[in-house]
N, C-alpha and C. Protein backbone atom coordinates (compact mmCIF):
# COMPACT_ATOMS: atom_id res chain seq x y z
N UNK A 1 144.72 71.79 72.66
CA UNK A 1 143.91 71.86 73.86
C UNK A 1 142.43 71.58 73.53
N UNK A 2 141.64 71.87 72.20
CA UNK A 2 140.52 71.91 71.70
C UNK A 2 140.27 69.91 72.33
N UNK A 3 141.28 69.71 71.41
CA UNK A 3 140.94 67.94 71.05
C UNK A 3 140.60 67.62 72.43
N UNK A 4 141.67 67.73 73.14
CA UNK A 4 141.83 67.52 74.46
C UNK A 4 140.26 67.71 75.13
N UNK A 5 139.80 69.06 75.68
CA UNK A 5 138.85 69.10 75.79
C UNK A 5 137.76 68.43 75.57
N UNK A 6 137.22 68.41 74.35
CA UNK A 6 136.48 67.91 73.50
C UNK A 6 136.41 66.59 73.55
N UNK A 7 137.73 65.60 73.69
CA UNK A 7 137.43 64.12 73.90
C UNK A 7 137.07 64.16 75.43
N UNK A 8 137.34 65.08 76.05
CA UNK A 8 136.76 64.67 77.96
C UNK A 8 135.39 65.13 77.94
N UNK A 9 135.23 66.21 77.17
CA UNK A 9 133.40 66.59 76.99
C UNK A 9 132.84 65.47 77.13
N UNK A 10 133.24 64.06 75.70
CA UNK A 10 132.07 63.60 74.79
C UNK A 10 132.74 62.00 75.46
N UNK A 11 133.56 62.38 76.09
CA UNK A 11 133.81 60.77 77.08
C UNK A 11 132.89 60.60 78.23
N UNK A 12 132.96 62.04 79.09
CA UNK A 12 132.06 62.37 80.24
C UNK A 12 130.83 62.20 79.84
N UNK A 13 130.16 62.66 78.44
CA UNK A 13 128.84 62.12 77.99
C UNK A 13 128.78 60.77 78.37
N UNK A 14 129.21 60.40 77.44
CA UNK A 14 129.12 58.76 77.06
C UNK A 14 129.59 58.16 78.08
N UNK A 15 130.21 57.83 79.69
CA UNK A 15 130.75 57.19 80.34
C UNK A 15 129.70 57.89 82.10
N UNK A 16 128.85 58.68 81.60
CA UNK A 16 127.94 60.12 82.87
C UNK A 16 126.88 59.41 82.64
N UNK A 17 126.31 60.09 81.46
CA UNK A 17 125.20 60.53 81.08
C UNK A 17 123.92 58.87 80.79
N UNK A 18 125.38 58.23 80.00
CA UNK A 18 124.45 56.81 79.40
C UNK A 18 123.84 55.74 80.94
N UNK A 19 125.08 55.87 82.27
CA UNK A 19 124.91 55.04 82.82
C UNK A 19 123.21 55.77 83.70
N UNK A 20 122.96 56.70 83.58
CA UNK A 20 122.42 57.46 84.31
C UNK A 20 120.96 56.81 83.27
N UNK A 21 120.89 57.16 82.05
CA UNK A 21 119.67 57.18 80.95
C UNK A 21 119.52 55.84 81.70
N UNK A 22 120.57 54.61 81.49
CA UNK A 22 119.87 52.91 81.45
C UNK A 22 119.32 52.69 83.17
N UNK A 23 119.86 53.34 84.11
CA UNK A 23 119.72 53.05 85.67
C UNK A 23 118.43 53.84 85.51
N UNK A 24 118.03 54.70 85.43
CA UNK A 24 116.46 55.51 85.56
C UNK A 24 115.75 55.16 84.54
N UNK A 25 116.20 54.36 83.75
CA UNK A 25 114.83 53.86 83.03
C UNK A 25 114.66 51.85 83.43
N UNK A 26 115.55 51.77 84.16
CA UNK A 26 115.56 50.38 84.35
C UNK A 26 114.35 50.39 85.85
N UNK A 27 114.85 51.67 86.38
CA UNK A 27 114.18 52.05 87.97
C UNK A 27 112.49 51.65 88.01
N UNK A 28 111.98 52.29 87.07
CA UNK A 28 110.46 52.15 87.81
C UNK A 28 109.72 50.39 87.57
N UNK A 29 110.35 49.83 86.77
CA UNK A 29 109.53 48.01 86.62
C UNK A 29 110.62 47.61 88.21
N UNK A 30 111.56 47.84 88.14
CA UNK A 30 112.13 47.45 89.63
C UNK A 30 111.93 47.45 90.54
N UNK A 31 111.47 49.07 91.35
CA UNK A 31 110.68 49.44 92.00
C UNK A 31 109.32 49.06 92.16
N UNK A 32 108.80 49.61 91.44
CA UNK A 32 106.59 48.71 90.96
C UNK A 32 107.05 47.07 91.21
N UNK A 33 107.63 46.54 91.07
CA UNK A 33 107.91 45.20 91.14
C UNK A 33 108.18 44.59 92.93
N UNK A 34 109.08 45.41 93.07
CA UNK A 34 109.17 45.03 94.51
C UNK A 34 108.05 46.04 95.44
N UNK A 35 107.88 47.32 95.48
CA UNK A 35 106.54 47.48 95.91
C UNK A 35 105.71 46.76 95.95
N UNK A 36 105.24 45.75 94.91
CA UNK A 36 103.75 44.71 94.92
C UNK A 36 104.55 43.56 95.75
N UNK A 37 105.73 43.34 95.81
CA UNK A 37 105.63 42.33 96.81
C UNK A 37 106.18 42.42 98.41
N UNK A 38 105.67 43.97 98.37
CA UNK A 38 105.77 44.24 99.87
C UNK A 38 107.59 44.39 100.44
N UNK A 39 108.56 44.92 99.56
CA UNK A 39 109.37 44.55 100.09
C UNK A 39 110.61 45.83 99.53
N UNK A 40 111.80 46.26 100.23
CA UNK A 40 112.57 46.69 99.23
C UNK A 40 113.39 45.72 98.33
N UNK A 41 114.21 46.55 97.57
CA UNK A 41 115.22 45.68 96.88
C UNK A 41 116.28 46.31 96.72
N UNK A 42 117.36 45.53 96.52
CA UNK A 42 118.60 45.68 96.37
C UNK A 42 118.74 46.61 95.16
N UNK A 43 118.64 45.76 94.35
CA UNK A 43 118.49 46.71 92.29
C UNK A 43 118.10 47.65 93.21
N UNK A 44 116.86 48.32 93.57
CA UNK A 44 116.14 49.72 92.90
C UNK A 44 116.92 50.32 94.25
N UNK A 45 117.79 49.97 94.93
CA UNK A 45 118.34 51.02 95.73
C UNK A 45 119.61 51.08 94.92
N UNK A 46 120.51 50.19 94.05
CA UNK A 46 121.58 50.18 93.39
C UNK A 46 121.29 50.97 92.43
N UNK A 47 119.73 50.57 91.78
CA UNK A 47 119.75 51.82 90.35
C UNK A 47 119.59 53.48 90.50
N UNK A 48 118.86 53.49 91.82
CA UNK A 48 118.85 54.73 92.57
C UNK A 48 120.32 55.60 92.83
N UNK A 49 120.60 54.86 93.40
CA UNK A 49 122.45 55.35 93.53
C UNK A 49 123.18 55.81 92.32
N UNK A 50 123.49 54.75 91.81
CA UNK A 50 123.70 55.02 90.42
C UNK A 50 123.26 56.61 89.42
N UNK A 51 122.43 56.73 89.49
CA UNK A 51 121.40 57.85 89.25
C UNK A 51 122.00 59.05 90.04
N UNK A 52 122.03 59.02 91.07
CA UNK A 52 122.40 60.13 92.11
C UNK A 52 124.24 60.49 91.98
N UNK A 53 124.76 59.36 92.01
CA UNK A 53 125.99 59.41 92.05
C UNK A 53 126.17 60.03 91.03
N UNK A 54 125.67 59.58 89.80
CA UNK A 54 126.36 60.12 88.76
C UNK A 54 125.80 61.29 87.87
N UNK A 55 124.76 61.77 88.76
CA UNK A 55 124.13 63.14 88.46
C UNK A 55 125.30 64.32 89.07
N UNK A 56 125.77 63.85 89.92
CA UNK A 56 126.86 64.53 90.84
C UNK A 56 128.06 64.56 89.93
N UNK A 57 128.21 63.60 89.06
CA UNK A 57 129.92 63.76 88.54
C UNK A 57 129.48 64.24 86.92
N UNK A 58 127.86 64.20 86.72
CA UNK A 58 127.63 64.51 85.53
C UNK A 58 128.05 66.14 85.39
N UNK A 59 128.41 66.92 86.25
CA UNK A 59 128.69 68.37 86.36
C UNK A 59 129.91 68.28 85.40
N UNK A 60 130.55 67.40 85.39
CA UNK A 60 131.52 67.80 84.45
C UNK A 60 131.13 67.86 82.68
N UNK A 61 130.03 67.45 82.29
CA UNK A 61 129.71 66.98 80.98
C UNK A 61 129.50 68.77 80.60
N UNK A 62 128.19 69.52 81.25
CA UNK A 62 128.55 70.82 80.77
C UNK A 62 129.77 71.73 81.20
N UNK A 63 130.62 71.37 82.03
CA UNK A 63 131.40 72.08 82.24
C UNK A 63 132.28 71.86 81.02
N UNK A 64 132.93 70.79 80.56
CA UNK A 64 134.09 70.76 79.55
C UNK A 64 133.72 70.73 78.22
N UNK A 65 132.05 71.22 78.17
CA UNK A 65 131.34 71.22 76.99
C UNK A 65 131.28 72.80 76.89
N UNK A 66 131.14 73.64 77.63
CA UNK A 66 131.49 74.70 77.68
C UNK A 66 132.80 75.26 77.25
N UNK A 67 133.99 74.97 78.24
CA UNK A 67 135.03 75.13 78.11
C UNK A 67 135.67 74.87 76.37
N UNK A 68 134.47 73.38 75.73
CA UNK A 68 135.38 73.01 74.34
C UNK A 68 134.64 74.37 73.71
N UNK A 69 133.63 74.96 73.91
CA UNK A 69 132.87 75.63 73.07
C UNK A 69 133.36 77.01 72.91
N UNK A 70 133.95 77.15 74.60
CA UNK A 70 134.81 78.68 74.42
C UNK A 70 136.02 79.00 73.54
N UNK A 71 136.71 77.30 73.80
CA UNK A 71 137.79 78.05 73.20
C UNK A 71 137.71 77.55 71.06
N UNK A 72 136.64 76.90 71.02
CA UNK A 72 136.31 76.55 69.34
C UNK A 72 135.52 78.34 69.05
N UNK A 73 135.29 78.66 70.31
CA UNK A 73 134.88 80.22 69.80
C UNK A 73 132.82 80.17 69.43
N UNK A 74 132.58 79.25 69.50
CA UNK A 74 130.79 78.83 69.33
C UNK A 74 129.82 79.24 70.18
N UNK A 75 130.30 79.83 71.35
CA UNK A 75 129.27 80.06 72.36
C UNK A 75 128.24 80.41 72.07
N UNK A 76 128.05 81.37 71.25
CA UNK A 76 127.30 82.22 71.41
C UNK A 76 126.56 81.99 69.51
N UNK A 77 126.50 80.68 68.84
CA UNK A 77 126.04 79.68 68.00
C UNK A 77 124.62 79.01 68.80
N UNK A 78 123.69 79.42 67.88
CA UNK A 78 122.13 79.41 68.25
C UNK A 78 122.21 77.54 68.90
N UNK A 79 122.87 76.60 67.73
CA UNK A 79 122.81 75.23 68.58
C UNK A 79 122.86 75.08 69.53
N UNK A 80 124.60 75.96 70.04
CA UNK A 80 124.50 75.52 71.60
C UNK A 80 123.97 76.04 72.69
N UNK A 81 123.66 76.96 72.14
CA UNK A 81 122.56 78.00 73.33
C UNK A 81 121.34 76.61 73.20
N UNK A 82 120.85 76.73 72.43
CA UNK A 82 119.74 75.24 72.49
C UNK A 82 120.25 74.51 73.36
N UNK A 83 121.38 73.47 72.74
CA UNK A 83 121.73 72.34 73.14
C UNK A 83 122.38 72.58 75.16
N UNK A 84 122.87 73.76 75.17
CA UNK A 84 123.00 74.59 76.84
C UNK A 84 121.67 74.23 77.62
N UNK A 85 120.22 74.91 77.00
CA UNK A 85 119.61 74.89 77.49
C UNK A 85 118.40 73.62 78.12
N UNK A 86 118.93 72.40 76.97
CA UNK A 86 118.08 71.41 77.13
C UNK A 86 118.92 70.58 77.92
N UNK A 87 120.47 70.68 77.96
CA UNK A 87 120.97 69.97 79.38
C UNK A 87 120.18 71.09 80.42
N UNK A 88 120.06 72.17 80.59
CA UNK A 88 119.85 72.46 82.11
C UNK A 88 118.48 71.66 81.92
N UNK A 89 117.43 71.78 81.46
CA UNK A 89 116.23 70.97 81.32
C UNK A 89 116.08 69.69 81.99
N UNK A 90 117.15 68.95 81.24
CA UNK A 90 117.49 67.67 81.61
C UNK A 90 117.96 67.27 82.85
N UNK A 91 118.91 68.12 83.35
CA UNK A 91 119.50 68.12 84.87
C UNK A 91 118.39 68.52 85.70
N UNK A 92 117.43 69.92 85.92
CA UNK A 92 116.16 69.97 86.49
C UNK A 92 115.39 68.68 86.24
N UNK A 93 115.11 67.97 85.35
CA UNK A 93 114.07 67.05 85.45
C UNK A 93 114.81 65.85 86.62
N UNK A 94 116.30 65.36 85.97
CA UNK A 94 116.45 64.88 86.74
C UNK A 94 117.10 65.26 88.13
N UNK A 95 117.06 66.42 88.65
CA UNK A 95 117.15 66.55 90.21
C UNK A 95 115.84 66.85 91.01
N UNK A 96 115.20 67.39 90.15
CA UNK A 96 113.57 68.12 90.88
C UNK A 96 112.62 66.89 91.04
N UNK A 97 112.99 65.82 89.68
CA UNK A 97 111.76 65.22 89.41
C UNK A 97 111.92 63.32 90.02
N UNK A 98 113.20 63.13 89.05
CA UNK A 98 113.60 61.34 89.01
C UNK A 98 114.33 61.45 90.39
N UNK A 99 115.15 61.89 90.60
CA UNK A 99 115.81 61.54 92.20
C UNK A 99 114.81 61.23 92.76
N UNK A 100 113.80 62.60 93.23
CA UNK A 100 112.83 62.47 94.44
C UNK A 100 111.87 61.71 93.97
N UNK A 101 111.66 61.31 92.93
CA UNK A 101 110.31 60.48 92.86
C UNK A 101 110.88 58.92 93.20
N UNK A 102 112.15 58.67 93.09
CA UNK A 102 112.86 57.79 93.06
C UNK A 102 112.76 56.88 94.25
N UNK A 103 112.68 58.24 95.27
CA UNK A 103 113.67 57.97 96.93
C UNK A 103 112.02 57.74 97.58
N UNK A 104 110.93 58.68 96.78
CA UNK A 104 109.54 58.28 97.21
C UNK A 104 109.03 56.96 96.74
N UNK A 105 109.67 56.28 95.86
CA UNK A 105 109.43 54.97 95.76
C UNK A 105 109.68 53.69 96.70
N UNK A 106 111.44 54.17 96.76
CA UNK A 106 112.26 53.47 97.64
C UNK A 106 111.52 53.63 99.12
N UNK A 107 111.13 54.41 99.85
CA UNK A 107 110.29 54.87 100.60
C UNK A 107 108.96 53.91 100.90
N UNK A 108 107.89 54.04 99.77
CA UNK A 108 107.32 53.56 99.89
C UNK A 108 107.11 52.01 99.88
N UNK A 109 108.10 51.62 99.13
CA UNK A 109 108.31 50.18 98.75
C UNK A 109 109.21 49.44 100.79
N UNK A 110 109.40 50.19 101.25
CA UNK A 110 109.92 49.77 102.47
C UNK A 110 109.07 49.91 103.51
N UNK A 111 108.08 50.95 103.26
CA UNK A 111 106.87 51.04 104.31
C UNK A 111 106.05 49.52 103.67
N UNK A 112 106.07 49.20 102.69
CA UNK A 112 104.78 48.34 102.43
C UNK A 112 103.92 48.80 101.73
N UNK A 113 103.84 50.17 101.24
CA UNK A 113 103.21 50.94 100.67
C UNK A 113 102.96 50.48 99.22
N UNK A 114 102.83 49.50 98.68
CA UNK A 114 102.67 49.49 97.42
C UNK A 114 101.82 49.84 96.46
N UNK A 115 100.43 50.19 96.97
CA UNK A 115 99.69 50.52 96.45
C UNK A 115 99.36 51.20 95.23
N UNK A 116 100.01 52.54 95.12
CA UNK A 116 100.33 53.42 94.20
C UNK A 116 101.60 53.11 93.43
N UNK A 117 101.93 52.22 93.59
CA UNK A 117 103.61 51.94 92.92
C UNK A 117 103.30 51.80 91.33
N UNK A 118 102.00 51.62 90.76
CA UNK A 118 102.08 51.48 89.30
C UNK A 118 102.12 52.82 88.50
N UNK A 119 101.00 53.26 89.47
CA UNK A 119 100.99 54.57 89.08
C UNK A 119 102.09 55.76 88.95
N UNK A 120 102.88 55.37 90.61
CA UNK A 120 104.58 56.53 90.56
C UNK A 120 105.38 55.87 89.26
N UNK A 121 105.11 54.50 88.99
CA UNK A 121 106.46 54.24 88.28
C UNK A 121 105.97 54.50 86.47
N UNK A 122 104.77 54.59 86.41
CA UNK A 122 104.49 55.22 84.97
C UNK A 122 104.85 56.32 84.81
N UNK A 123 104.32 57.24 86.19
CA UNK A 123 104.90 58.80 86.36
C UNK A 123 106.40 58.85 85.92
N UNK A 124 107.07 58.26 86.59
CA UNK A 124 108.66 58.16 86.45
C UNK A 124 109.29 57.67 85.46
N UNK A 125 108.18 56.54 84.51
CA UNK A 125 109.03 56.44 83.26
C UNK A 125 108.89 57.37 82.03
N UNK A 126 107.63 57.86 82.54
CA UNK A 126 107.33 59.25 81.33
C UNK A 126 108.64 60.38 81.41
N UNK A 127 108.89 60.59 82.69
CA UNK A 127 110.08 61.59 83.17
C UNK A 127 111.14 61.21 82.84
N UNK A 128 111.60 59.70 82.95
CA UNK A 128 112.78 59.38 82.74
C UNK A 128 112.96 59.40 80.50
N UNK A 129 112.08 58.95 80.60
CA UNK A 129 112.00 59.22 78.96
C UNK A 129 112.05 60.32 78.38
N UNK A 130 111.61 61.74 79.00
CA UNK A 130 111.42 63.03 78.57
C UNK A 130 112.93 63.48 78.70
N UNK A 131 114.00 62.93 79.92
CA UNK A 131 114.88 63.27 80.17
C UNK A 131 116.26 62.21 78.84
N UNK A 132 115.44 60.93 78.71
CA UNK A 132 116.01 60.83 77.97
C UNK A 132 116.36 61.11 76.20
N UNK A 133 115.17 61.30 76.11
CA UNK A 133 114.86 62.63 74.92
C UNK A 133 115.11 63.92 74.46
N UNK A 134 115.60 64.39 75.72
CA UNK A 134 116.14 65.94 75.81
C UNK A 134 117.70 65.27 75.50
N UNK A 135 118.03 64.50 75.90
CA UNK A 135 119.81 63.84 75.79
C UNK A 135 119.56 63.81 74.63
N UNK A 136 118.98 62.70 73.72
CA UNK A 136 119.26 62.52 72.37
C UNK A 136 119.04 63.54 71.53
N UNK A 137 118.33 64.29 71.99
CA UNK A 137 118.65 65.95 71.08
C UNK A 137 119.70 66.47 70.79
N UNK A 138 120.38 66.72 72.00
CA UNK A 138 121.18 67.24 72.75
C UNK A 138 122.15 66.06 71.40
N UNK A 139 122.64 65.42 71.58
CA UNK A 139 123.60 64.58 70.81
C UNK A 139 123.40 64.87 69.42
N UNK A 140 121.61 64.72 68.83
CA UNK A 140 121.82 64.89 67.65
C UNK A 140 122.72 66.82 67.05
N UNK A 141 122.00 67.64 68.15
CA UNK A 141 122.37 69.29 67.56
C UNK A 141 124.23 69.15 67.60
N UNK A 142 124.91 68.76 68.86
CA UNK A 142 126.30 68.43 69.11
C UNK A 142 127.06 67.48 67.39
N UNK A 143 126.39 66.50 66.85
CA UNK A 143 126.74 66.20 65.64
C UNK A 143 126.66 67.09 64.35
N UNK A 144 125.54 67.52 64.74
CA UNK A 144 124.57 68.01 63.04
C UNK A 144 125.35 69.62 63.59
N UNK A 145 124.76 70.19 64.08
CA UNK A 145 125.33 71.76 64.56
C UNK A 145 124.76 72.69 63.19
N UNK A 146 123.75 72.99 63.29
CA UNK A 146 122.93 73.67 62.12
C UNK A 146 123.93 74.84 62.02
N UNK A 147 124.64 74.74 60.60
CA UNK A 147 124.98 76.23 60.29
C UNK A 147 126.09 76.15 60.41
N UNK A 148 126.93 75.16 60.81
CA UNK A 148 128.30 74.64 60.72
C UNK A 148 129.06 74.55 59.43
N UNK A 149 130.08 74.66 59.10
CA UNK A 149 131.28 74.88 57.77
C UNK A 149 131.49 73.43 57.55
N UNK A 150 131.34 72.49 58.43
CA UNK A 150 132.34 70.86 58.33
C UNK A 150 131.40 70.47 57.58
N UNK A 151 130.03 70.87 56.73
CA UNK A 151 129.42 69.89 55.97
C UNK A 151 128.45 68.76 56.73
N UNK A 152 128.51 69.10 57.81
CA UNK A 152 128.18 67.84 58.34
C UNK A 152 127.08 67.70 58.22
């Protein structure tokens, strides 16, 4: 049941998490781009979606990351309390921060509003980078696991 688990954890990563990192960091030159020419676009409402959709099915990545951790018996292993806490990090940044700054783009880029579009989309790639930084942590502690028996 471990394996089991454990390959749906680190599939749900890799098949959740990655499409989510490349769509929100592809978002703000897309957005800033069509903002300056007065217009929406297709992309930055597709990369938007994308983002949203799969923030929604990303619930499963800590759930069966949990579940592998309960029954390997680790819970309560200083990594994953870390590595626990920098997904919630990561999920707050991206629900509080990249969605809505996202939909205020999309927004503005349909009013005509372009004005500020260089400025939201620097905002948003700093965020989307911080979020993608908290992931690659998150991957490296899940490999390395300080204090682990496998040598690793």
């Amino acid at each position: 049941m471990t394996k089991l688990l454990l390959s749906v954890h680190v599939l749900a990563s890799i098949l959740v998490v990655g499409p989510i990192a490349v769509a929100a960091s592809m978002f703000p030159s897309y957005a800033r781009r069509a903002g300056e020419e007065g217009r929406s676009s297709g992309a930055v409402t597709l990369l938007h979606r994308i983002c949203a959709v799969y923030a929604v099915v990303g619930v499963a990545v800590p759930v069966f990351g949990i579940a592998t951790g309960a029954q390997l018996g680790v819970l309560t292993d200083a990594w994953l309390i870390v590595s626990m806490a920098l997904t919630a990090i990561a999920a707050a940044i991206l629900a509080l921060a990249i969605l809505p700054g996202q939909e205020r783009m999309i927004e503005a880029s349909e009013k005509g509003e372009g004005g500020d579009m260089a400025r939201s989309a620097a905002r948003l790639s700093g965020l989307t980078g911080v979020f993608n930084l908290l992931w690659a942590v998150v991957v490296v502690l899940m490999i390395v696991r300080p204090g682990s028996t496998t040598g690793a």
